[in-house]
N, C-alpha and C. Protein backbone atom coordinates (compact mmCIF):
# COMPACT_ATOMS: atom_id res chain seq x y z
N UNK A 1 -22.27 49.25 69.80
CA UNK A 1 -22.00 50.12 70.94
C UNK A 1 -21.78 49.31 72.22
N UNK A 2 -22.68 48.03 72.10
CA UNK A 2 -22.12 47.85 73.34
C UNK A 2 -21.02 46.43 73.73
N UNK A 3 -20.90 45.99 72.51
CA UNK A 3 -19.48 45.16 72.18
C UNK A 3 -18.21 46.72 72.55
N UNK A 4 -18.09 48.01 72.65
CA UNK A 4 -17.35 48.94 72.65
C UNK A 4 -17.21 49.17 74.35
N UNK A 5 -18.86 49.23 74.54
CA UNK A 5 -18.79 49.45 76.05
C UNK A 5 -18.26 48.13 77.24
N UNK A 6 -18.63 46.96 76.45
CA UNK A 6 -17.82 46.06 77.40
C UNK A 6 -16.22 45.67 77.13
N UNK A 7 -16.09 46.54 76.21
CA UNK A 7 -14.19 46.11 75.71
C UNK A 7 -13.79 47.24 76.42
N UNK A 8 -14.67 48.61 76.64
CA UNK A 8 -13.67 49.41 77.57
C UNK A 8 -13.69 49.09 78.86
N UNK A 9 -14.87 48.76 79.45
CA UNK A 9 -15.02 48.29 80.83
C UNK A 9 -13.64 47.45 81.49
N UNK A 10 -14.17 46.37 80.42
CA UNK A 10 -12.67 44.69 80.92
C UNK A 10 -11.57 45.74 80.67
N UNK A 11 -11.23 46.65 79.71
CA UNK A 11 -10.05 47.10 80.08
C UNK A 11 -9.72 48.26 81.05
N UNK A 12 -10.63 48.73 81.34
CA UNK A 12 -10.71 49.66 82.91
C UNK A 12 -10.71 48.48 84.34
N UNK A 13 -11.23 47.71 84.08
CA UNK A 13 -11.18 46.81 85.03
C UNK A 13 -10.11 46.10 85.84
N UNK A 14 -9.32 45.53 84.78
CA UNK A 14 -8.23 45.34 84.14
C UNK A 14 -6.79 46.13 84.63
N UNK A 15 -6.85 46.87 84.53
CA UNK A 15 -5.93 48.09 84.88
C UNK A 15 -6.58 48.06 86.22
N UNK A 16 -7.62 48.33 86.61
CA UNK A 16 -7.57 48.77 88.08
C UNK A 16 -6.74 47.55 88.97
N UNK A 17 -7.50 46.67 88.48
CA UNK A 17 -6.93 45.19 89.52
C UNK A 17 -5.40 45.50 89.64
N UNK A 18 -4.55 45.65 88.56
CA UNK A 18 -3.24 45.74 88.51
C UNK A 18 -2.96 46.94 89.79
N UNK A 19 -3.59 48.23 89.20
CA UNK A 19 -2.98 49.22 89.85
C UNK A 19 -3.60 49.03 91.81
N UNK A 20 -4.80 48.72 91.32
CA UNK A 20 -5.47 48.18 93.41
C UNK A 20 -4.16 47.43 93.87
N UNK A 21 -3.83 46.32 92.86
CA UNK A 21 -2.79 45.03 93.67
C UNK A 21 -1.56 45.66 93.64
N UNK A 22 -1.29 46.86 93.29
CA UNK A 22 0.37 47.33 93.16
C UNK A 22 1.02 48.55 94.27
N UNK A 23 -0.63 49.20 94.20
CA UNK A 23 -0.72 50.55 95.26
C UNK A 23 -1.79 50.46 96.49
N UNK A 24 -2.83 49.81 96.59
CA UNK A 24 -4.11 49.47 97.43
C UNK A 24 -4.99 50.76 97.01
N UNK A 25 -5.83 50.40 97.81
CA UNK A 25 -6.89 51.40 97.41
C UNK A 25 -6.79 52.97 97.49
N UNK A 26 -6.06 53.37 98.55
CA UNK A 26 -5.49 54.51 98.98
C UNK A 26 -4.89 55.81 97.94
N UNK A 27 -4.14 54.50 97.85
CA UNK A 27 -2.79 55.36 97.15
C UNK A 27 -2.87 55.61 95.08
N UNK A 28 -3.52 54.77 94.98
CA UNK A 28 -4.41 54.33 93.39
C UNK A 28 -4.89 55.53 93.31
N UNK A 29 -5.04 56.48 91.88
CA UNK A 29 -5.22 57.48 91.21
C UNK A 29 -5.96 56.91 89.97
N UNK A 30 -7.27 57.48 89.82
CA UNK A 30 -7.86 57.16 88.54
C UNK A 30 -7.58 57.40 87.16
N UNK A 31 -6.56 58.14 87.18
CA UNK A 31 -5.44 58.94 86.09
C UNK A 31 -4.53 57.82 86.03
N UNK A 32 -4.26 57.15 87.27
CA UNK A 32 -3.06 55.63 86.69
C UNK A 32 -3.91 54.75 86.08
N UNK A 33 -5.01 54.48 86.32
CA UNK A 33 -6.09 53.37 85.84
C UNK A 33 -6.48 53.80 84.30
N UNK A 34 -6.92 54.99 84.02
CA UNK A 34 -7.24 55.55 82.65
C UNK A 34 -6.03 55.69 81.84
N UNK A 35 -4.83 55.96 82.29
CA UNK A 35 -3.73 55.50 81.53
C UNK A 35 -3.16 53.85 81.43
N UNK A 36 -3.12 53.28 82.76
CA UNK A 36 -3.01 51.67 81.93
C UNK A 36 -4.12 51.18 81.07
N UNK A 37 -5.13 51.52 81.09
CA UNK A 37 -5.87 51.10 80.13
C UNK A 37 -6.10 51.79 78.84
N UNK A 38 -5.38 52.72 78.51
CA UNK A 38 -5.20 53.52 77.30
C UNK A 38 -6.67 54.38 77.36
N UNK A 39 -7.04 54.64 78.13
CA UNK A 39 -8.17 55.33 77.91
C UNK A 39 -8.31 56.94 78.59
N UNK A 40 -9.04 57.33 78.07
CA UNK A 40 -9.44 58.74 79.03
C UNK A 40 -9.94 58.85 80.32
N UNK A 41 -9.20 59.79 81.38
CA UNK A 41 -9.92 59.38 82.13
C UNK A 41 -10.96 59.84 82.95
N UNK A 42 -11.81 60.70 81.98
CA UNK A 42 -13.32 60.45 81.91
C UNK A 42 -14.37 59.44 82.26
N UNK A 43 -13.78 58.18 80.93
CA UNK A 43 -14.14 57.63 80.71
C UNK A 43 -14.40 56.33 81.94
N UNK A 44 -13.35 56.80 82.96
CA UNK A 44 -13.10 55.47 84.18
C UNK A 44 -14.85 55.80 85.35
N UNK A 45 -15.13 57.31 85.36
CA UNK A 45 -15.95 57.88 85.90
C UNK A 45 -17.26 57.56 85.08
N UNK A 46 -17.02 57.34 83.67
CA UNK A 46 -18.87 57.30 82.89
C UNK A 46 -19.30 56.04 82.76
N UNK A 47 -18.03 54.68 83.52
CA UNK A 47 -18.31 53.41 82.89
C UNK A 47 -18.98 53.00 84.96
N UNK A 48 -18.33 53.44 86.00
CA UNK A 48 -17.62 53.39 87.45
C UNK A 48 -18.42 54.24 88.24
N UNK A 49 -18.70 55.46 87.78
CA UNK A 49 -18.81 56.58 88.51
C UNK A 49 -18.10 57.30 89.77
N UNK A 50 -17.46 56.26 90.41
CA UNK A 50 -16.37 56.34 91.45
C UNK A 50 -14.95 55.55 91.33
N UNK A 51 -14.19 55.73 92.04
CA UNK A 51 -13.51 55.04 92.46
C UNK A 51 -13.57 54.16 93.61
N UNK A 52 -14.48 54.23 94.14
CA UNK A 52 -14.89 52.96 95.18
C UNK A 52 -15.50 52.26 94.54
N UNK A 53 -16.88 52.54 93.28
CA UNK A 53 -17.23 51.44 92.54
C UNK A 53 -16.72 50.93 92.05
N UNK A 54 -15.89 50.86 91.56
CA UNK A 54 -14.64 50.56 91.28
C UNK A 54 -13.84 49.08 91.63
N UNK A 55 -13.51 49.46 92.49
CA UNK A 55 -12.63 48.71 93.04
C UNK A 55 -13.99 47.63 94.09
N UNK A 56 -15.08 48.26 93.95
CA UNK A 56 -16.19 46.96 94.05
C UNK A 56 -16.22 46.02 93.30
N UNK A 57 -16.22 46.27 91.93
CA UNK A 57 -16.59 45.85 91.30
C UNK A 57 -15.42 45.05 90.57
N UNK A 58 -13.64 45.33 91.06
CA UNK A 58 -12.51 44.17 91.09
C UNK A 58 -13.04 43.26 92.10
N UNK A 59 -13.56 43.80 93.11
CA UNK A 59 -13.48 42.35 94.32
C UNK A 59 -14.62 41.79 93.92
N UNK A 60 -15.84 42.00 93.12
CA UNK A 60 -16.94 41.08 92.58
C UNK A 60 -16.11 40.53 91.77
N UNK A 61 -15.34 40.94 90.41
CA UNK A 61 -15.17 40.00 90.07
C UNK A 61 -14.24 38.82 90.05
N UNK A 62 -13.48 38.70 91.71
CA UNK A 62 -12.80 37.70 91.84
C UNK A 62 -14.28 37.05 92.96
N UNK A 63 -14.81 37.31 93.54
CA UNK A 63 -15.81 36.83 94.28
C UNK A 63 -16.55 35.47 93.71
N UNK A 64 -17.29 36.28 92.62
CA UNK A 64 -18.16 35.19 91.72
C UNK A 64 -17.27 33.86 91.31
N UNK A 65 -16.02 33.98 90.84
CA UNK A 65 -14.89 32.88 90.68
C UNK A 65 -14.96 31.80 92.13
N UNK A 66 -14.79 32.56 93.24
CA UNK A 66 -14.24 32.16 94.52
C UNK A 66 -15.40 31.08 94.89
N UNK A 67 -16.64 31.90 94.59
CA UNK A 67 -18.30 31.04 95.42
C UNK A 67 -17.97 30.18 94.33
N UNK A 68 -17.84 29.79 92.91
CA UNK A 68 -18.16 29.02 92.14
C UNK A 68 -17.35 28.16 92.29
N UNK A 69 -15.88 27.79 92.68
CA UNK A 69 -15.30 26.91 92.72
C UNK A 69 -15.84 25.79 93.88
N UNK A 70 -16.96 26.48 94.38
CA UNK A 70 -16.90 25.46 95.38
C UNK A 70 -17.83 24.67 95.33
N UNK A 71 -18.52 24.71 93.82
CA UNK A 71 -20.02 24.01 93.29
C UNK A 71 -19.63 22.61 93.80
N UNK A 72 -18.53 22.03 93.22
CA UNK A 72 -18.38 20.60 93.59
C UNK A 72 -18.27 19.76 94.75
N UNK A 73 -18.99 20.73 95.96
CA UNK A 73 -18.82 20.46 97.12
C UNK A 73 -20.40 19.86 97.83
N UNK A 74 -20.65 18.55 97.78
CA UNK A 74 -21.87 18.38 98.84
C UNK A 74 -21.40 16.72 99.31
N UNK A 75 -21.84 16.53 100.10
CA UNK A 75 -21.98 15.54 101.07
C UNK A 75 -21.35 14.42 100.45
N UNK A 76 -22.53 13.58 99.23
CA UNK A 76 -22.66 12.63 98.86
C UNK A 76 -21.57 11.98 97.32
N UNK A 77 -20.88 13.41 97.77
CA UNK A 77 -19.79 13.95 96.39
C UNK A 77 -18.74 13.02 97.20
N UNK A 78 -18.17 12.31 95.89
CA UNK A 78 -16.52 11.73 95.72
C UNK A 78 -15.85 12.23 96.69
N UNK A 79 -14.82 12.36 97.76
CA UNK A 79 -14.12 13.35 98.20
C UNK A 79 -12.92 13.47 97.42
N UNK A 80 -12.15 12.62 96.66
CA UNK A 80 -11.22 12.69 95.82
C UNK A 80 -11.49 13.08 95.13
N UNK A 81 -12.75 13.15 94.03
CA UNK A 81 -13.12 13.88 93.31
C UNK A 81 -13.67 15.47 93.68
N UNK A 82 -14.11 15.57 94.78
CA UNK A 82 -14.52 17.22 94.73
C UNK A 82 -13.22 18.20 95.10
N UNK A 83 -12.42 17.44 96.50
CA UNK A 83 -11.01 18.19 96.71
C UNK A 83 -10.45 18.45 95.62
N UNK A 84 -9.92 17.45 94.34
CA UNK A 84 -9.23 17.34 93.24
C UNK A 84 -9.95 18.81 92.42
N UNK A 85 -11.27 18.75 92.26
CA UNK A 85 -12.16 19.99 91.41
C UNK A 85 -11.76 21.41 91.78
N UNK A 86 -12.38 21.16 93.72
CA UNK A 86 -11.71 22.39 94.17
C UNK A 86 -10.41 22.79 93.83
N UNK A 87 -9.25 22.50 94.25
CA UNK A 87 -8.04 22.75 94.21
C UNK A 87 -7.41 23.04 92.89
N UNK A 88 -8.17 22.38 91.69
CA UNK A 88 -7.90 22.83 90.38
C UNK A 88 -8.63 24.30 89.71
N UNK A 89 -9.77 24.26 90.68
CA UNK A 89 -10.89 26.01 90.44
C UNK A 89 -9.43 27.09 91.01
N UNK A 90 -9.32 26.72 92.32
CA UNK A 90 -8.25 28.12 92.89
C UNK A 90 -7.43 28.25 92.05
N UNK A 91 -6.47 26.87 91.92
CA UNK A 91 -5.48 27.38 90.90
C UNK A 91 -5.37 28.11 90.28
N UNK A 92 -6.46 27.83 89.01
CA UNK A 92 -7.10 28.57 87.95
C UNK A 92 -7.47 29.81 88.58
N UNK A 93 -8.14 30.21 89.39
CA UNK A 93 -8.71 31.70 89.77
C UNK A 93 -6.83 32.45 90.18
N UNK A 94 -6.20 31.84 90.69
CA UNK A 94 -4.47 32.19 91.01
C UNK A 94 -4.51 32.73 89.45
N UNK A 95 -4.44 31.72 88.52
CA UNK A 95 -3.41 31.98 87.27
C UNK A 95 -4.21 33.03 86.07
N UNK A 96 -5.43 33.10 86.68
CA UNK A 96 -6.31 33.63 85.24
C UNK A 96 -6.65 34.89 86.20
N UNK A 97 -6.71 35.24 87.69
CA UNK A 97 -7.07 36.40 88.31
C UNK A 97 -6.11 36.65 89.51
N UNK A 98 -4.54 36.95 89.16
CA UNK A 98 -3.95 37.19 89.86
C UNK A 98 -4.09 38.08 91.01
N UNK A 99 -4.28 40.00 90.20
CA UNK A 99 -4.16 40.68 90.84
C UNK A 99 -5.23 41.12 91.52
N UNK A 100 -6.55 40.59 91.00
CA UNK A 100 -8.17 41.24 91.54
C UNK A 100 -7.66 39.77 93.09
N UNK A 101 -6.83 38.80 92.81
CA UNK A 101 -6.52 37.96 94.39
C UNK A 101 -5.67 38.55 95.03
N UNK A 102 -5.30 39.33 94.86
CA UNK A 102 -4.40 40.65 95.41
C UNK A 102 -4.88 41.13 96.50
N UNK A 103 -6.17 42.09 95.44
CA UNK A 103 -6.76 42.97 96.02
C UNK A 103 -7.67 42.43 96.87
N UNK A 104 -8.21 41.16 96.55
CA UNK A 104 -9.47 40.37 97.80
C UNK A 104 -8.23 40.25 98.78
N UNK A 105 -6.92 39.62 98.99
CA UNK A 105 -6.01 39.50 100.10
C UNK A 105 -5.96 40.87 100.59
N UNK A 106 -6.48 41.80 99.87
CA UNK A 106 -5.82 42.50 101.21
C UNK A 106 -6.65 43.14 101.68
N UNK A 107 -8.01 43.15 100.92
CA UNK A 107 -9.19 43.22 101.62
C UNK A 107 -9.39 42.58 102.80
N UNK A 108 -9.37 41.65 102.48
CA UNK A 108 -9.42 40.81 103.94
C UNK A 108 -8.39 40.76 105.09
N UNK A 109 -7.15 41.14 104.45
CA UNK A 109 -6.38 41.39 105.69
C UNK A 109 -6.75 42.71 106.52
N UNK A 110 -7.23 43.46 105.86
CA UNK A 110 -7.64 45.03 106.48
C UNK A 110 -9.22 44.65 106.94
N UNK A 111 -9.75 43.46 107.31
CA UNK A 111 -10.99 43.35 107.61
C UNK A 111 -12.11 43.58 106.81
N UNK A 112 -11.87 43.86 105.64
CA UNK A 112 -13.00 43.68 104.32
C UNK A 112 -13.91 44.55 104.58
N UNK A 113 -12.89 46.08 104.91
CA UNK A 113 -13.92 46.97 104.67
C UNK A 113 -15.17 47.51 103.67
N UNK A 114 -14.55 47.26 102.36
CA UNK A 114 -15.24 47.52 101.16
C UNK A 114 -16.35 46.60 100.77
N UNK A 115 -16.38 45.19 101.81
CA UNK A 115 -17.38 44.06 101.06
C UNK A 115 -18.53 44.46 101.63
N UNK A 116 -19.66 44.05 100.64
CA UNK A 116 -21.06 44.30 101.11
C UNK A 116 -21.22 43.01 102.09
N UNK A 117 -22.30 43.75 103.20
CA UNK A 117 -22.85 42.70 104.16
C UNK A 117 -23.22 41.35 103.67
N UNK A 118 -23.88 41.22 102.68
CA UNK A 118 -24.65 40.07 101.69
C UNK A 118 -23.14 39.37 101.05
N UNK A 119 -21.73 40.01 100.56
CA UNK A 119 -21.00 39.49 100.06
C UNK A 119 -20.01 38.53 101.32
N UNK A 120 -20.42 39.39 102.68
CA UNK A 120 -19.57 38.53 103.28
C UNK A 120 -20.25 37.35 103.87
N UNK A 121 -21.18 37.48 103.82
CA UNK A 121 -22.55 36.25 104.03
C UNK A 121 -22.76 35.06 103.41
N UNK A 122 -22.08 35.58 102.19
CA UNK A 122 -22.29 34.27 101.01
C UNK A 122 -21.06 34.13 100.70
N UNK A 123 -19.40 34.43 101.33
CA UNK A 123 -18.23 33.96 101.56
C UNK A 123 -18.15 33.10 102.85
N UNK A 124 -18.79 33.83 103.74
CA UNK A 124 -19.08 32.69 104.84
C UNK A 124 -19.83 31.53 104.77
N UNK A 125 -20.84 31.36 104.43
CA UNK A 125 -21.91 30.73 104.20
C UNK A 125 -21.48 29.55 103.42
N UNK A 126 -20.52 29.78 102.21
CA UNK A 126 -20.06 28.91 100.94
C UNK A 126 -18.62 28.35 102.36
N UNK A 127 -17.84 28.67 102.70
CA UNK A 127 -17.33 28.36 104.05
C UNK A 127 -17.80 27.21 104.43
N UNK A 128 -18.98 27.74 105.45
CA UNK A 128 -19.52 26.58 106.54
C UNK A 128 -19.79 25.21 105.66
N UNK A 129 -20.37 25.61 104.51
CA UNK A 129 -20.97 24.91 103.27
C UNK A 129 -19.80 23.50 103.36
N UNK A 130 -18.72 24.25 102.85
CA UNK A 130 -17.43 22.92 102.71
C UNK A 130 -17.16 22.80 103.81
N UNK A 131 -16.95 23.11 105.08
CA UNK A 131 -16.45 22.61 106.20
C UNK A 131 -17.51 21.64 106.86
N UNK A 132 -18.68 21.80 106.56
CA UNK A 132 -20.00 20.83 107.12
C UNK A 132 -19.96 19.98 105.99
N UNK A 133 -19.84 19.79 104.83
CA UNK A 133 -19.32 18.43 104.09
C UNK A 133 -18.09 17.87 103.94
N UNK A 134 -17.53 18.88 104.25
CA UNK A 134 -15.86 17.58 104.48
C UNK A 134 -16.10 16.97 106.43
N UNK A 135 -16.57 17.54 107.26
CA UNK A 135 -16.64 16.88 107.91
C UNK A 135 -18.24 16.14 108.21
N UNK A 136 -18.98 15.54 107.37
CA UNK A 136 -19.50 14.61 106.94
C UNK A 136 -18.76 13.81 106.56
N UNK A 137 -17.74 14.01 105.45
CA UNK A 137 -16.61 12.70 105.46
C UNK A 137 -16.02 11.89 106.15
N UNK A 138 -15.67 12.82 107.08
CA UNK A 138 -15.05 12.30 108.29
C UNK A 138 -16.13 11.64 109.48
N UNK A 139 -17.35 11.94 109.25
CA UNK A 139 -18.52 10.94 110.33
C UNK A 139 -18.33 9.93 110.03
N UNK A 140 -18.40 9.62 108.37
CA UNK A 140 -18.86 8.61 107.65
C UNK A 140 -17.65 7.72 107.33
N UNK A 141 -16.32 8.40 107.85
CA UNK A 141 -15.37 7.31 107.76
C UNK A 141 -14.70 7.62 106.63
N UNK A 142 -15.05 8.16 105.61
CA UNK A 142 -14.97 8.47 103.81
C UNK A 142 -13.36 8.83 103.54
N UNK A 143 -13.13 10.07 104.59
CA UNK A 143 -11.47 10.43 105.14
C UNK A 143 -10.83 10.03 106.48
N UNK A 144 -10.10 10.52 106.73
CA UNK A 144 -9.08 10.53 108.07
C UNK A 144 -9.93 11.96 108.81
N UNK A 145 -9.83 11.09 109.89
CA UNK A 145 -10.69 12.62 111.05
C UNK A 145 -9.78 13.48 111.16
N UNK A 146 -9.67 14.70 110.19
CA UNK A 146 -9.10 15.29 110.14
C UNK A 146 -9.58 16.52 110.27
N UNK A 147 -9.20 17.61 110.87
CA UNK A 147 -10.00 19.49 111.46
C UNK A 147 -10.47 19.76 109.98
N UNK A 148 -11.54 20.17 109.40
CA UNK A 148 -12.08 20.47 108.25
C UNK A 148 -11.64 21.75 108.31
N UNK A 149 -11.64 23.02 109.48
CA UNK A 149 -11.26 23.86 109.58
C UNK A 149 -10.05 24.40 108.82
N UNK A 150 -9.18 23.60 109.36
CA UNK A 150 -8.00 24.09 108.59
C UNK A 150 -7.44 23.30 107.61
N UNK A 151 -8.11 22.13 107.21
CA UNK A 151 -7.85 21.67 105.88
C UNK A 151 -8.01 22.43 105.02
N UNK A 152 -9.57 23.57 105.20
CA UNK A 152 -9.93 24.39 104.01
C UNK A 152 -8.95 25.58 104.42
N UNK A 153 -8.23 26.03 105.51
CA UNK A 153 -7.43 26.77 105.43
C UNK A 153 -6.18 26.52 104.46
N UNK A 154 -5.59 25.74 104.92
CA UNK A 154 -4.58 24.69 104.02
C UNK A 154 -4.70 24.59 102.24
N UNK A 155 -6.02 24.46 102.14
CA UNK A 155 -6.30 24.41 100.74
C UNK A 155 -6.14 25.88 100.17
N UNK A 156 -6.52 26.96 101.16
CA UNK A 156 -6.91 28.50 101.04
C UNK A 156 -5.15 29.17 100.61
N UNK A 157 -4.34 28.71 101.55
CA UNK A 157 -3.10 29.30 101.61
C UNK A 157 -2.24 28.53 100.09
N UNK A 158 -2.34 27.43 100.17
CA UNK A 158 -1.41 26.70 99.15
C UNK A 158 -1.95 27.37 97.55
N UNK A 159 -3.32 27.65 97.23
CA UNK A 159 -3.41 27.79 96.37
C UNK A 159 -3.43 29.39 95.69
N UNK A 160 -4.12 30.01 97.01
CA UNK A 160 -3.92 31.23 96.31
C UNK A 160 -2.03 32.20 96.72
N UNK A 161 -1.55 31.15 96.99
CA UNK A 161 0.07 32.10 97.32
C UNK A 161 0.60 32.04 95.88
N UNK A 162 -0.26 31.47 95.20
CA UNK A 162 0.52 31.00 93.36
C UNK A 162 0.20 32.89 92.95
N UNK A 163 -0.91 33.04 93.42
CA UNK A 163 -1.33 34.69 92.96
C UNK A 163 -0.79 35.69 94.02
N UNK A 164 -0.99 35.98 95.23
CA UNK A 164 -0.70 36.78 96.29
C UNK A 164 1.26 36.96 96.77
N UNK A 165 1.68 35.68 96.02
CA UNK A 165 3.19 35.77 96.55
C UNK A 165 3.86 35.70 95.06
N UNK A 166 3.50 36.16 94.13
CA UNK A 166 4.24 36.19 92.73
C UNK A 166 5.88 36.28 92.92
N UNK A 167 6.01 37.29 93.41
CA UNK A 167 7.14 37.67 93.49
C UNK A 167 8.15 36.91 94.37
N UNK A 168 7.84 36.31 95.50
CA UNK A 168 8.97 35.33 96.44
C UNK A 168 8.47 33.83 94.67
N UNK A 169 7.89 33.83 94.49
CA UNK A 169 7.69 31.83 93.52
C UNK A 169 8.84 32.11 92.18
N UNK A 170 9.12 33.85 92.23
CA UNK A 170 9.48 34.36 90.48
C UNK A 170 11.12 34.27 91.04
N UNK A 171 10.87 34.82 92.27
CA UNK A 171 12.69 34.63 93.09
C UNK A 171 13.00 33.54 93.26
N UNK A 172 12.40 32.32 93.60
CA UNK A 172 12.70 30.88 94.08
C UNK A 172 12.98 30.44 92.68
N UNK A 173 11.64 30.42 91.15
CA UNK A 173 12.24 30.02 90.26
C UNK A 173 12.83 30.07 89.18
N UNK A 174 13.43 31.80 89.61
CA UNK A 174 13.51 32.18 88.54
C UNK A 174 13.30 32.21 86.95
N UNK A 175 11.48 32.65 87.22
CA UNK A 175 10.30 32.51 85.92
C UNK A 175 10.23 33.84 86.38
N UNK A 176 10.06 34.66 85.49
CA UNK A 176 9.07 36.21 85.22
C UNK A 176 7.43 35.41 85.34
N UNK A 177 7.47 34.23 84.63
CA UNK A 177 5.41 34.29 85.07
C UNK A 177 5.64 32.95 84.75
N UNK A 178 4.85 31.99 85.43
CA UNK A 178 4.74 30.57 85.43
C UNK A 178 4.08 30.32 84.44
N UNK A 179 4.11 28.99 83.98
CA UNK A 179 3.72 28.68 82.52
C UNK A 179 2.58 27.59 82.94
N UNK A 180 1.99 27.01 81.73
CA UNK A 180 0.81 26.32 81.99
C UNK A 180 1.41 24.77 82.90
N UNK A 181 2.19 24.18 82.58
CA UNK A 181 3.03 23.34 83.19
C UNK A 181 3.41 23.35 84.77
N UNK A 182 3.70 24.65 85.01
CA UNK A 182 4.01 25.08 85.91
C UNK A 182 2.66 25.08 87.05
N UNK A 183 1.57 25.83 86.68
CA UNK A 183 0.05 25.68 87.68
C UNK A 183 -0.13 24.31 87.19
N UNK A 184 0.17 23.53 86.01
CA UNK A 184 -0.66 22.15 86.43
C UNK A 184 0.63 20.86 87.76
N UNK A 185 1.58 21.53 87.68
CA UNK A 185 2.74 21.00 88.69
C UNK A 185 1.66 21.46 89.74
N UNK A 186 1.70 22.55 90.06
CA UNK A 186 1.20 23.10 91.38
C UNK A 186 -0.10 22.38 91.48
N UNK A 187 -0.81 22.39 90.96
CA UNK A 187 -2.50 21.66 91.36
C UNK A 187 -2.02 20.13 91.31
N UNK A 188 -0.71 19.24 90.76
CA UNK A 188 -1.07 17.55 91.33
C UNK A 188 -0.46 17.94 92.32
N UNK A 189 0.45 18.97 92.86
CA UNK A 189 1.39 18.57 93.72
C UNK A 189 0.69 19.14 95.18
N UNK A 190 -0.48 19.66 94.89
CA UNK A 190 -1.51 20.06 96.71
C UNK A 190 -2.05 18.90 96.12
N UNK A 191 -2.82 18.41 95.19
CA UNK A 191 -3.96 17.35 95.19
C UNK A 191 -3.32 16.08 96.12
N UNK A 192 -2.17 16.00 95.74
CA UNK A 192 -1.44 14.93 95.92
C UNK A 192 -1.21 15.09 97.69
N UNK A 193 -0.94 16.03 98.26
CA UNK A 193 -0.82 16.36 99.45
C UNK A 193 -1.87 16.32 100.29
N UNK A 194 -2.92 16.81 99.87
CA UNK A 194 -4.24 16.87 100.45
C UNK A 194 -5.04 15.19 100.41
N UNK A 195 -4.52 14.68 99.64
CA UNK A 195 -5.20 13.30 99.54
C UNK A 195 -4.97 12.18 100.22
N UNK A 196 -3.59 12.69 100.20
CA UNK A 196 -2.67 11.51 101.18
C UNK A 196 -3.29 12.44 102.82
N UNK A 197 -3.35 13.15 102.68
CA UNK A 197 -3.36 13.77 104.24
C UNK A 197 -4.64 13.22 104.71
N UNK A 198 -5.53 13.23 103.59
CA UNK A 198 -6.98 12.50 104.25
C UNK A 198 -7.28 11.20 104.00
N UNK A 199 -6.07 10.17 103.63
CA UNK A 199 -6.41 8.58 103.50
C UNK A 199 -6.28 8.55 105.01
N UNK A 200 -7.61 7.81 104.70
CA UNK A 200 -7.84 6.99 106.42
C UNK A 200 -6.64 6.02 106.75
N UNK A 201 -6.21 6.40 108.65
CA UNK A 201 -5.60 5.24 109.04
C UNK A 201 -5.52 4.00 108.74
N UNK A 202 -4.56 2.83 108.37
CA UNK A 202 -5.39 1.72 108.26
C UNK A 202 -5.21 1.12 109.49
């Protein structure tokens, strides 16, 4: 029963992310969600109970991805090695959680109404986290004194536009969906950017 209950869930889930990232929260009908997922849609209400839980519970699960990529981040860490880690986590969260990065983009562009107080606490928090150890790098000489600020912006935009801009990357390369080749192009080709950007002057 409950190998049943978590195969309907991921596929209610599943469907929502698509239909949140296609229509936003607004305009999304729980009747489109219970039909992309082949299910009843009863069933979106007995697993959800709402449609705001719902669509909580898409932006948790790109959240938990987002805080975790940034494990490889403290002080005394490689900086070639943790940038390189980071930048290969987003990717991956781009290519394996497109549309739930959809729906966090546009959460946040609308001011992140839906996030809990505690969720935006520990998005900030994981924030200050890497911006107070990359610029430890830069005390210590490790990089180029470079704004940590918008390096992690820089890192923020390059990687998740692989998920949030599908459609201008599918027009430029003419791919219906990028291939594994394709995100590992994209992760040397910021690593490679970001690295050179922080070799120290000589």
């Amino acid at each position: 029963m409950s190998t049943i209950r978590e195969r309907n869930k991921e596929l209610i889930l599943r469907a929502a992310s698509e239909e949140f990232a296609d229509k936003g929260f607004a305009a999304t009908k729980t009747s489109d969600i219970a039909a992309k997922a082949g299910l009843p849609k009863p069933n979106v209400y007995y697993y959800f109970k709402s449609k705001e839980n719902l669509y909580r519970e898409v932006l948790e699960s790109i959240i938990e991805p987002i805080l975790a990529a940034s494990t490889p981040f403290n002080p005394d860490g490689d900086p070639k090695e943790v940038l390189s880690g980071y930048i290969r986590s987003k990717i991956c969260i781009s290519r394996d959680l497109p549309f739930a990065s959809k729906v966090f983009a546009s959460e946040i562009m609308h001011g992140a109404p839906h996030l809990s107080a505690e969720q935006v606490e520990q998005l900030n928090a994981q924030a200050k986290h890497n911006i107070d150890c990359i610029q430890s790098w830069v005390d210590r000489g490790l990089i180029a004194a470079i704004n940590p600020n918008h390096l992690m912006f820089s890192i923020w935009a390059a990687t998740q536009t692989y998920a949030d801009f599908d459609w201008q990357i599918s027009a430029v390369t003419g791919k219906t969906k990028l291939d594994e080749a394709d995100y590992e192009a994209a992760a040397q080709t910021i690593i490679r950017l970001v690295l050179k950007g922080c070799e120290r002057d000589l």
